[in-house]
Protein backbone atom coordinates (compact mmCIF):
# COMPACT_ATOMS: atom_id res chain seq x y z
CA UNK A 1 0.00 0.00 0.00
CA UNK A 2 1.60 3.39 -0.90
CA UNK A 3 2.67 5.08 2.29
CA UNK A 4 0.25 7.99 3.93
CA UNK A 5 2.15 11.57 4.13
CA UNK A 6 1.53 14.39 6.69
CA UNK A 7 1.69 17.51 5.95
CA UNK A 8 2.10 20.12 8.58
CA UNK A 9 0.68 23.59 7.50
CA UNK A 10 3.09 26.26 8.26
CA UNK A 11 1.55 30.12 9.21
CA UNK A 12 3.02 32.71 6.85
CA UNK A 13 4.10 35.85 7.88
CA UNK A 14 2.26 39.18 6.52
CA UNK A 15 2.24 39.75 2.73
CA UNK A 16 3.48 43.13 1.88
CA UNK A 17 3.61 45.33 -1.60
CA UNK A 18 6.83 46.08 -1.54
CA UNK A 19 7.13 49.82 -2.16
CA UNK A 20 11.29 50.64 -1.27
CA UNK A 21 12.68 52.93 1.93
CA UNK A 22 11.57 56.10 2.27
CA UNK A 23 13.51 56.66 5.62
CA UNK A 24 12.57 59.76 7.98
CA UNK A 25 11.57 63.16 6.72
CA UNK A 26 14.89 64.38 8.39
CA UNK A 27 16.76 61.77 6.50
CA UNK A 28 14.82 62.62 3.31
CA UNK A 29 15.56 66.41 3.25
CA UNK A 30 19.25 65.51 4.46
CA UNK A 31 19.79 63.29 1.22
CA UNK A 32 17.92 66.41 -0.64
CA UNK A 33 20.29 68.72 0.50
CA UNK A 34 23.47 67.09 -0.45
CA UNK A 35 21.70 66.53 -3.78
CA UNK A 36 21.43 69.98 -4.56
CA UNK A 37 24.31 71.33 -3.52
CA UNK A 38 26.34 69.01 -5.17
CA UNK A 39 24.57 68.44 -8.62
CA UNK A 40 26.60 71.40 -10.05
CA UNK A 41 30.04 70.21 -8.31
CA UNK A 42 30.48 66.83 -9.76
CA UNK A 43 30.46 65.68 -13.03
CA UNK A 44 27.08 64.39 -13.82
CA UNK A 45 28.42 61.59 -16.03
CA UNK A 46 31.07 60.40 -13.46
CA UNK A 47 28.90 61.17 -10.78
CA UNK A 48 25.36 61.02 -11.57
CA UNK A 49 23.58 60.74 -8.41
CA UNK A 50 23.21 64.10 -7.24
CA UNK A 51 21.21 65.16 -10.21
CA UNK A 52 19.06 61.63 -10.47
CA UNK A 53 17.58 61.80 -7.25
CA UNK A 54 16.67 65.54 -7.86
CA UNK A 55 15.00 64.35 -10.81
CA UNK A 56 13.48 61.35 -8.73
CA UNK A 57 11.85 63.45 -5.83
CA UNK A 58 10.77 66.57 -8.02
CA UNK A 59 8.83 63.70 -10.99
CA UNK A 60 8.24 60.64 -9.11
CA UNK A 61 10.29 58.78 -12.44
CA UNK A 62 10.96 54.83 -11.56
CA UNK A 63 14.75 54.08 -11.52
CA UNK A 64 14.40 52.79 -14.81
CA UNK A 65 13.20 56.02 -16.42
CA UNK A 66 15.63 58.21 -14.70
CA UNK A 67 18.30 55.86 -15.73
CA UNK A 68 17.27 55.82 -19.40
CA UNK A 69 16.29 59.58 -20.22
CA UNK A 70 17.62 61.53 -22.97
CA UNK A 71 18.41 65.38 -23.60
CA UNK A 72 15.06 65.05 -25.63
CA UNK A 73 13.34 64.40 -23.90
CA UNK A 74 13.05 67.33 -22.00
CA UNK A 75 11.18 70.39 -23.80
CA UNK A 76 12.26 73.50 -24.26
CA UNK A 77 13.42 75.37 -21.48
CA UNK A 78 13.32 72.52 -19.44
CA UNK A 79 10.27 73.15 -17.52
CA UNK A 80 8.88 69.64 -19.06
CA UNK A 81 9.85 66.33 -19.01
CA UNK A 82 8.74 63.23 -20.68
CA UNK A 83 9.36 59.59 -20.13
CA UNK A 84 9.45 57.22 -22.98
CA UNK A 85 11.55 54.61 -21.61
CA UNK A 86 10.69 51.71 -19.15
CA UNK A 87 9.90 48.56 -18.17
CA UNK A 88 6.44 49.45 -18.74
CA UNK A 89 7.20 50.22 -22.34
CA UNK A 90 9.39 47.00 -23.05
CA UNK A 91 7.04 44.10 -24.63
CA UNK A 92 8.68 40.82 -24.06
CA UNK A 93 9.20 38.87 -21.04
CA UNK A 94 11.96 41.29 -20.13
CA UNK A 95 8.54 44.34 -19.90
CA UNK A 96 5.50 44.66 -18.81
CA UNK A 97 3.76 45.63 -21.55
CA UNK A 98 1.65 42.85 -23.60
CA UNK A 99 2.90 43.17 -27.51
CA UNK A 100 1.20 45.12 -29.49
CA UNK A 101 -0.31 47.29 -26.68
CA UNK A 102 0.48 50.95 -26.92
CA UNK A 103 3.28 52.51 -25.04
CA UNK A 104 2.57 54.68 -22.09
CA UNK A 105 4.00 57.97 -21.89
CA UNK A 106 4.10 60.44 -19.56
CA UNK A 107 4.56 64.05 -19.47
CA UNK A 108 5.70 65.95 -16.28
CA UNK A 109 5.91 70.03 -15.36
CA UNK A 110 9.40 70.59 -13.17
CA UNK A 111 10.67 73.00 -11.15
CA UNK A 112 12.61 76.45 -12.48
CA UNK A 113 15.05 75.00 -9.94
CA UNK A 114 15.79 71.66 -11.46
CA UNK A 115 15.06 73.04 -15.03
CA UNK A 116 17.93 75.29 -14.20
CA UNK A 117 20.28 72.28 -13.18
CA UNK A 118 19.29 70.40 -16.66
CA UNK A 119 19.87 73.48 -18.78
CA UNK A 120 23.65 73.77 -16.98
CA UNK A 121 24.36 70.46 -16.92
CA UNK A 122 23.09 69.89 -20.59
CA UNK A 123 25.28 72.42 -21.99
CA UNK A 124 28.47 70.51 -20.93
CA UNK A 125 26.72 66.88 -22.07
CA UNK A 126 28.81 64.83 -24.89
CA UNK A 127 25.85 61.96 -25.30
CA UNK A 128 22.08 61.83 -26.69
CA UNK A 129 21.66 60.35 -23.10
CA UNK A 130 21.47 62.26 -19.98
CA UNK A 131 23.61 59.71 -17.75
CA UNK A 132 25.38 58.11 -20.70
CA UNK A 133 27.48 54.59 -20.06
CA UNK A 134 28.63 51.85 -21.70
CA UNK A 135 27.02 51.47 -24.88
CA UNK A 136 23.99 53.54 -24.11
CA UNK A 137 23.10 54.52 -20.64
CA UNK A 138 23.82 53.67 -16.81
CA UNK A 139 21.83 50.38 -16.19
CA UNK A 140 18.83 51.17 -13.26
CA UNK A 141 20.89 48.72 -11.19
CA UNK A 142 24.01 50.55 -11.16
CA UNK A 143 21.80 53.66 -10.39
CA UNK A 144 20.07 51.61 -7.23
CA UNK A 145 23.62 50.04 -6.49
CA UNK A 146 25.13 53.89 -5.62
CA UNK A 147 22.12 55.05 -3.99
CA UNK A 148 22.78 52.20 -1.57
CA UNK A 149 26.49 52.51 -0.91
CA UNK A 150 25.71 56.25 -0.31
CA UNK A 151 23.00 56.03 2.05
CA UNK A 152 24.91 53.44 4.25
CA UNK A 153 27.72 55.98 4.65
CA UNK A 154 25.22 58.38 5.72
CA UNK A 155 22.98 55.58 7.91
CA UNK A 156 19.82 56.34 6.01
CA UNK A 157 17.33 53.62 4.13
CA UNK A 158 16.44 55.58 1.53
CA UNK A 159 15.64 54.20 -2.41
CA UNK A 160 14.24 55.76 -5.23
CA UNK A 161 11.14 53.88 -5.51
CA UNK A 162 10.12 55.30 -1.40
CA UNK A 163 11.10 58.32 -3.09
CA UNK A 164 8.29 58.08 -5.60
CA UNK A 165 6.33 56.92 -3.19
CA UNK A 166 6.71 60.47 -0.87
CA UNK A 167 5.91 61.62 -4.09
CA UNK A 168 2.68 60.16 -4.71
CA UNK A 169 1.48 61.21 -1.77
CA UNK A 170 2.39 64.59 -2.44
CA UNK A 171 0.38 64.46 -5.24
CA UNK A 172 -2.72 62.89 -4.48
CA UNK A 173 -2.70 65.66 -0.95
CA UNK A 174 -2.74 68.30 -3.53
CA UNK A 175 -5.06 67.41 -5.99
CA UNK A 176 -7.55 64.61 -3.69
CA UNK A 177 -8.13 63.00 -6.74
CA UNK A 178 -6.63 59.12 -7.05
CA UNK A 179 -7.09 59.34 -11.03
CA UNK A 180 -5.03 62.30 -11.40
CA UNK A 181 -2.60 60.76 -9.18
CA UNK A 182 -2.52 57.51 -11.28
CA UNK A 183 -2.26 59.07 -14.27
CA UNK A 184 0.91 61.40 -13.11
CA UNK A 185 2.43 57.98 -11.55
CA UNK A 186 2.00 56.33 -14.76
CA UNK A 187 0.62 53.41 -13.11
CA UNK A 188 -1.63 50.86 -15.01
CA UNK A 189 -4.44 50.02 -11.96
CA UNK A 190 -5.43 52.49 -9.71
CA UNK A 191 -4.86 50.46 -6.74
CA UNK A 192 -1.46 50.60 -6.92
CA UNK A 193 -1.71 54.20 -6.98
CA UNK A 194 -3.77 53.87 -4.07
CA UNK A 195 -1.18 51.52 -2.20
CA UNK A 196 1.24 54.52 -2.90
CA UNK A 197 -0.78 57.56 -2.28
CA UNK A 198 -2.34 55.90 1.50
CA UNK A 199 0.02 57.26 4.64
CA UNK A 200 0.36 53.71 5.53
CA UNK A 201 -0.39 50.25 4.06
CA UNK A 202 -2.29 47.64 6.27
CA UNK A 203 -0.98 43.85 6.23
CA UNK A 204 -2.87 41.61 4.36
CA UNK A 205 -2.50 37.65 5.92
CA UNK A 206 -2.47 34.87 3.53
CA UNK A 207 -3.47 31.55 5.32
CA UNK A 208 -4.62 28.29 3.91
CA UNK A 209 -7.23 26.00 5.65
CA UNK A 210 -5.58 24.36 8.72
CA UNK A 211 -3.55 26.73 9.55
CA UNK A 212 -3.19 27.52 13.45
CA UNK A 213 -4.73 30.50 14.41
């Protein structure tokens, strides 16, 4: 007779949506600080982070956008910026986007601040890309890879996806209105742009039958 197996059901801990670090609001403006008053010091192409998160807390851009933008795609004078390029926009198994769907872009106002640091830094740029290497541009995981070495000098958990998330927030507290906030986010379902734009996120448990309670 084949042999009887037991099976012992295991409790599993809280799912989360992972959403990346946004650390403390002190930590946040610290890391915003250093940003600005070093985008202008460094060279942007040797040392690209300064300007990247600038661009990441004043659009909300994914790593992979901010990683993959080009001198045009900003408009004239700066003041607008539009994203063309992510994983959103790759068909394949490598994207997120089903073939033969239409790409998603998305157009976003800036400040005269960080308009100011594109025009400067633009003017000294060698490359069709705005943080040129290798054969094209930096990868979004050599972006992510800096951010962390930097931030564990400094003792902060910051990343550039809890920076879109402050930034989200920000938007949905000045307009109230979740579809305007999706649509600047660039996200595909609304409830992820409701996962971002909530203060906090509740835990959602995932149990099967049998499990202890």
């Amino acid at each position: 007779m084949p042999r009887k197996r037991s099976f012992q059901f295991i409790p599993l801990a809280p799912a989360r949506r992972r959403l990346g670090s946004e650390g403390s609001d002190v930590e946040f403006q610290s890391l915003m600080d250093w940003a600005e008053s070093h985008v202008r010091q460094f060279s942007y192409i040797t040392h690209p982070l300064p300007f990247a998160l600038l661009l990441a807390a004043n659009t909300g851009a994914r790593i992979s956008e901010i990683s993959s933008l080009r001198w045009d795609d900003w408009r004239p004078g700066f003041r607008e910026l539009t994203f063309r390029r992510s994983a959103w926009n790759r068909p394949g198994l490598k994207g997120r986007r089903i073939r033969g769907q239409t790409p998603f872009f998305r157009t976003v106002k800036v400040s005269a601040e960080l308009a100011g640091h594109a025009s400067y830094l633009e003017d000294a740029a060698t490359s069709i890309w705005v943080f040129p290497g290798g054969k094209k541009h930096i990868s979004a995981e050599y972006l992510s890879r800096i951010l962390a070495e930097h931030c564990r000098r400094e003792g902060y958990r910051i990343t550039i996806h809890g920076i879109r998330r402050r930034w989200a927030r920000a938007v949905y507290a000045q307009t109230g209105d979740l579809a305007l906030a999706q649509l600047a986010m660039g996200h595909h379902s609304i409830y992820v742009t409701k996962l971002y734009a909530e203060p906090s996120i509740p835990n959602v448990d995932i149990t099967f039958p049998g499990t202890p309670k």
